[in-house]
N, C-alpha and C. Protein backbone atom coordinates (compact mmCIF):
# COMPACT_ATOMS: atom_id res chain seq x y z
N UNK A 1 79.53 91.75 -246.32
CA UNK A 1 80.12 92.57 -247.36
C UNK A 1 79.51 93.97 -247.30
N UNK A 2 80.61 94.70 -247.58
CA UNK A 2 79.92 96.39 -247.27
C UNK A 2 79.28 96.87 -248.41
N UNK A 3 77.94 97.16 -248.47
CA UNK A 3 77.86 98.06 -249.97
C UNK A 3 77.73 99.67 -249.89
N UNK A 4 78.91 100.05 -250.70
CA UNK A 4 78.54 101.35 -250.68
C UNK A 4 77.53 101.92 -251.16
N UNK A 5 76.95 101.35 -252.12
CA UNK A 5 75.63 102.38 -252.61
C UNK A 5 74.65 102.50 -251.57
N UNK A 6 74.65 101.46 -250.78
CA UNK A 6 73.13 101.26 -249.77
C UNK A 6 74.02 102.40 -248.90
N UNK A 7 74.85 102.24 -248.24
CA UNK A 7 75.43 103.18 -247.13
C UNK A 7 75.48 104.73 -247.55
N UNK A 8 75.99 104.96 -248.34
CA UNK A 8 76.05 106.43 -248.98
C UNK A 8 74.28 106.76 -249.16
N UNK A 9 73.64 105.90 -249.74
CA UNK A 9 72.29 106.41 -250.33
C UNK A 9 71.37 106.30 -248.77
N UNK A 10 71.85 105.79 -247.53
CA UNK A 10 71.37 105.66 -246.10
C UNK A 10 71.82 107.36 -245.26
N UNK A 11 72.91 107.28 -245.93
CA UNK A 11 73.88 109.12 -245.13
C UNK A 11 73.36 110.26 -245.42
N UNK A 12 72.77 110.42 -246.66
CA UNK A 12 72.65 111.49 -247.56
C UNK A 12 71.29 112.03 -246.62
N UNK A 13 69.99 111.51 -246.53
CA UNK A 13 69.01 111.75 -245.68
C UNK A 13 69.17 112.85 -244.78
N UNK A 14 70.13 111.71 -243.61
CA UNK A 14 70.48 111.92 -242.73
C UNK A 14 71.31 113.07 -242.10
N UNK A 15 72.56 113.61 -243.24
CA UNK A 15 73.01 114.40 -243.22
C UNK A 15 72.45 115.56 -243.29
N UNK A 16 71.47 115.18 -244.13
CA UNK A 16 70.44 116.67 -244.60
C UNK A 16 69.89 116.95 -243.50
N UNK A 17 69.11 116.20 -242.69
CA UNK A 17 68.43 116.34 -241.66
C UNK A 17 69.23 116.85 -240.68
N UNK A 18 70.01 117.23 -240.36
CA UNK A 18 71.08 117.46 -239.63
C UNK A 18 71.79 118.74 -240.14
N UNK A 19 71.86 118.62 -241.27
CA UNK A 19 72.85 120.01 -241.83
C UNK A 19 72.38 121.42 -242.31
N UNK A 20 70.99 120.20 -242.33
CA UNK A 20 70.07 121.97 -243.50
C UNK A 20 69.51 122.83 -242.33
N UNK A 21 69.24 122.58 -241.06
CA UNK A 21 69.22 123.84 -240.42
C UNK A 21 70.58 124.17 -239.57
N UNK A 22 71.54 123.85 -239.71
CA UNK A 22 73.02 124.41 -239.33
C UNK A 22 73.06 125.46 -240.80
N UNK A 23 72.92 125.01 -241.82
CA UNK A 23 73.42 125.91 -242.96
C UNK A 23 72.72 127.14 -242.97
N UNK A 24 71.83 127.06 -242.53
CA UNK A 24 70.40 127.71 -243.09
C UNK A 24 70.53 128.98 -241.75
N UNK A 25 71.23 128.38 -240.13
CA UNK A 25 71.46 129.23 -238.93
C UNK A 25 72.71 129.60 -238.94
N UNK A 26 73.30 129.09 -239.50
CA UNK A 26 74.61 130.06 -239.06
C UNK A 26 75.19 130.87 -240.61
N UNK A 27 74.42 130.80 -241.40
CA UNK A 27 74.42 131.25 -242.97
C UNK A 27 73.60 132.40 -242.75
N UNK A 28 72.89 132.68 -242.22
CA UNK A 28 72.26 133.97 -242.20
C UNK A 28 72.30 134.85 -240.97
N UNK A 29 72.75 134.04 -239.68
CA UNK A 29 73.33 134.76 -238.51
C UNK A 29 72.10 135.29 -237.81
N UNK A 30 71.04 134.88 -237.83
CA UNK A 30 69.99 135.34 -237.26
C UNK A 30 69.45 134.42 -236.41
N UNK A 31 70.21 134.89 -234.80
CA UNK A 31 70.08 133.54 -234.50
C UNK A 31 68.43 133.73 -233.55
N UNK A 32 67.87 134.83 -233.30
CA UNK A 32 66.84 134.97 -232.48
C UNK A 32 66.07 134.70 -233.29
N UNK A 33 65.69 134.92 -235.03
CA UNK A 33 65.00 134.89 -235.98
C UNK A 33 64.85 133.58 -236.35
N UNK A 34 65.30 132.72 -235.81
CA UNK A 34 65.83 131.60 -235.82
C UNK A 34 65.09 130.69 -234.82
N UNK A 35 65.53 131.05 -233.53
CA UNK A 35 64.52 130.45 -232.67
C UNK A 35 63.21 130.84 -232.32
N UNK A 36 62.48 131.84 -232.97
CA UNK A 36 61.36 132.44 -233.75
C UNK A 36 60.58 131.25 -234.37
N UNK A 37 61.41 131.65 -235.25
CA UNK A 37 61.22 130.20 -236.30
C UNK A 37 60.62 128.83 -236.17
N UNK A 38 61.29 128.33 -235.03
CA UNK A 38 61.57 127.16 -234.94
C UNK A 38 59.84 126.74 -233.12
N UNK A 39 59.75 128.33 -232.24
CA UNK A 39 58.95 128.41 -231.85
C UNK A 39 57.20 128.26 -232.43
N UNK A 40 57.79 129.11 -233.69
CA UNK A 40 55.77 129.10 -234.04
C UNK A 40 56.10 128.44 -235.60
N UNK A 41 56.65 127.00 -235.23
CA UNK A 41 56.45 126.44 -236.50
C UNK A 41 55.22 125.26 -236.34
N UNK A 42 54.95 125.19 -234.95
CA UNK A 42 54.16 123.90 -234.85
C UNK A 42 55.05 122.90 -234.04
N UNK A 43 53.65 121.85 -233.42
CA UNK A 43 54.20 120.80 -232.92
C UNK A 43 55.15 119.97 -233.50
N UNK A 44 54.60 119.64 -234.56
CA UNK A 44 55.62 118.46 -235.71
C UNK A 44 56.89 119.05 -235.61
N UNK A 45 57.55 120.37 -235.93
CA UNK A 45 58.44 120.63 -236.01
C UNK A 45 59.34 121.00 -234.83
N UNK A 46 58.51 120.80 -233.94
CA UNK A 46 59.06 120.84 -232.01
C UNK A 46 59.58 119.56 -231.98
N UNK A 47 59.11 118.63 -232.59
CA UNK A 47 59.26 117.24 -232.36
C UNK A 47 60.18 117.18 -232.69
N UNK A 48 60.32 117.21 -234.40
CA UNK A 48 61.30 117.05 -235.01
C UNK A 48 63.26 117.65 -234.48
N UNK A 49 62.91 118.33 -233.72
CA UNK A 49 64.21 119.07 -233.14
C UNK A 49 64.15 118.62 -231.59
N UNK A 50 63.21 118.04 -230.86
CA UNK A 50 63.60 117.32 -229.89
C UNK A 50 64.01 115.86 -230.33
N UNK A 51 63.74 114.96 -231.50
CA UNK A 51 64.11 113.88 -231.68
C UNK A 51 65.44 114.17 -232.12
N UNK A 52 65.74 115.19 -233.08
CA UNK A 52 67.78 115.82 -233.37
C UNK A 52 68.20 115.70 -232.17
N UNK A 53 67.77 116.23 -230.83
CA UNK A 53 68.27 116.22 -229.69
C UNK A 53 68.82 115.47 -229.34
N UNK A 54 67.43 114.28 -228.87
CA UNK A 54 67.84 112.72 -228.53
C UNK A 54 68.53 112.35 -229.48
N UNK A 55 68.49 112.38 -230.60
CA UNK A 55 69.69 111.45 -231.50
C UNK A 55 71.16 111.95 -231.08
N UNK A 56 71.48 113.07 -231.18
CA UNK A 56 73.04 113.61 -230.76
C UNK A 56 73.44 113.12 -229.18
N UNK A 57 72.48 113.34 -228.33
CA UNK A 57 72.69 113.22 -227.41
C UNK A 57 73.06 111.63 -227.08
N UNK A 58 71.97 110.83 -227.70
CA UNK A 58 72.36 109.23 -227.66
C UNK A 58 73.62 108.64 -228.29
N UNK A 59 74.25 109.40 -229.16
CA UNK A 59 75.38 109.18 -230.03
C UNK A 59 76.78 109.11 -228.71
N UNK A 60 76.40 110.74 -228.43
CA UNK A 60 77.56 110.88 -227.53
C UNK A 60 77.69 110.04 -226.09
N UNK A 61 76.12 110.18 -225.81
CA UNK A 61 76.78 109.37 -224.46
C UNK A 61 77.06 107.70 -224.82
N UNK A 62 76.70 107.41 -225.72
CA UNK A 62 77.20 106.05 -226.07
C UNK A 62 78.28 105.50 -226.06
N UNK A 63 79.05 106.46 -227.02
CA UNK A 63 80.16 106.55 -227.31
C UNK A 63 81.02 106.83 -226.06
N UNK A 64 80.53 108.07 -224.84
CA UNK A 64 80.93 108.14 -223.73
C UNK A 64 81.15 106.74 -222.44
N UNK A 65 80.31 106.31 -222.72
CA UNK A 65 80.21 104.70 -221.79
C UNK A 65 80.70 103.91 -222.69
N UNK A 66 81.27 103.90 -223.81
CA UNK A 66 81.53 102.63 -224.41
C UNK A 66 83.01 102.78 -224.40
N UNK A 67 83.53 103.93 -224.24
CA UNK A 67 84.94 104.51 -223.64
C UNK A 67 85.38 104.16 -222.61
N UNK A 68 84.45 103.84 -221.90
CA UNK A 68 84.77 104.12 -220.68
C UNK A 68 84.53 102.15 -220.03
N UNK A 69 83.72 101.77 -220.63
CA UNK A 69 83.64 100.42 -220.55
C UNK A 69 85.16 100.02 -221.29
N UNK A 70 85.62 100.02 -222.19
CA UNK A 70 86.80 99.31 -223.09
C UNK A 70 88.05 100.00 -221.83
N UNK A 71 88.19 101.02 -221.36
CA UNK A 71 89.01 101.80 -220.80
C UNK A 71 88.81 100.66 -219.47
N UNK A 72 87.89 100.62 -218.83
CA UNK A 72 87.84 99.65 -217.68
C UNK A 72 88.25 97.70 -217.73
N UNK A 73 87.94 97.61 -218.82
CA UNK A 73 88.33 96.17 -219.16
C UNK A 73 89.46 96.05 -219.66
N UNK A 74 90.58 97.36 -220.31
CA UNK A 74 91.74 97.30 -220.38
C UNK A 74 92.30 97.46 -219.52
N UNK A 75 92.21 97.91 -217.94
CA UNK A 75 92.58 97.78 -217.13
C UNK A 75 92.71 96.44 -216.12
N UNK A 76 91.32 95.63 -216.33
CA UNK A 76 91.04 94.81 -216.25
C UNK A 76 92.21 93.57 -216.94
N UNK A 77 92.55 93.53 -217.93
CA UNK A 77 93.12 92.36 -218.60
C UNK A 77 94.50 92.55 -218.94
């Protein structure tokens, strides 16, 4: 059974983590001031934007091979 409160109250995080520096870079248009920023903020926060990385990146190619697997077994059957 799906619950929405757990799912919505699981997104919200997540979204943030994800949205608040899109809002925050393309809301003020400063984009060198930006990667400034994001240079002399510290390790933790190097991290933190190489793990955004790997997460997007793991999304898509997932989704890319899992296309491509269903696409091959429909050919298949």
């Amino acid at each position: 059974m799906i619950n929405i409160p757990n799912i919505s109250m699981s997104f919200m995080p997540f979204s943030a983590f994800f949205a608040a520096p899109m809002i925050y870079l393309f809301g003020t248009k400063d984009f060198a001031g930006y990667y400034a920023l994001l240079q002399n903020s510290g390790p933790l926060v190097q991290s933190a934007v190489t793990f955004a990385k790997l997460n997007l990146a793991f999304c898509f190619s997932f989704h890319f091979w899992a296309s491509i697997r269903h696409f091959v077994s429909t050919l298949g059957s």
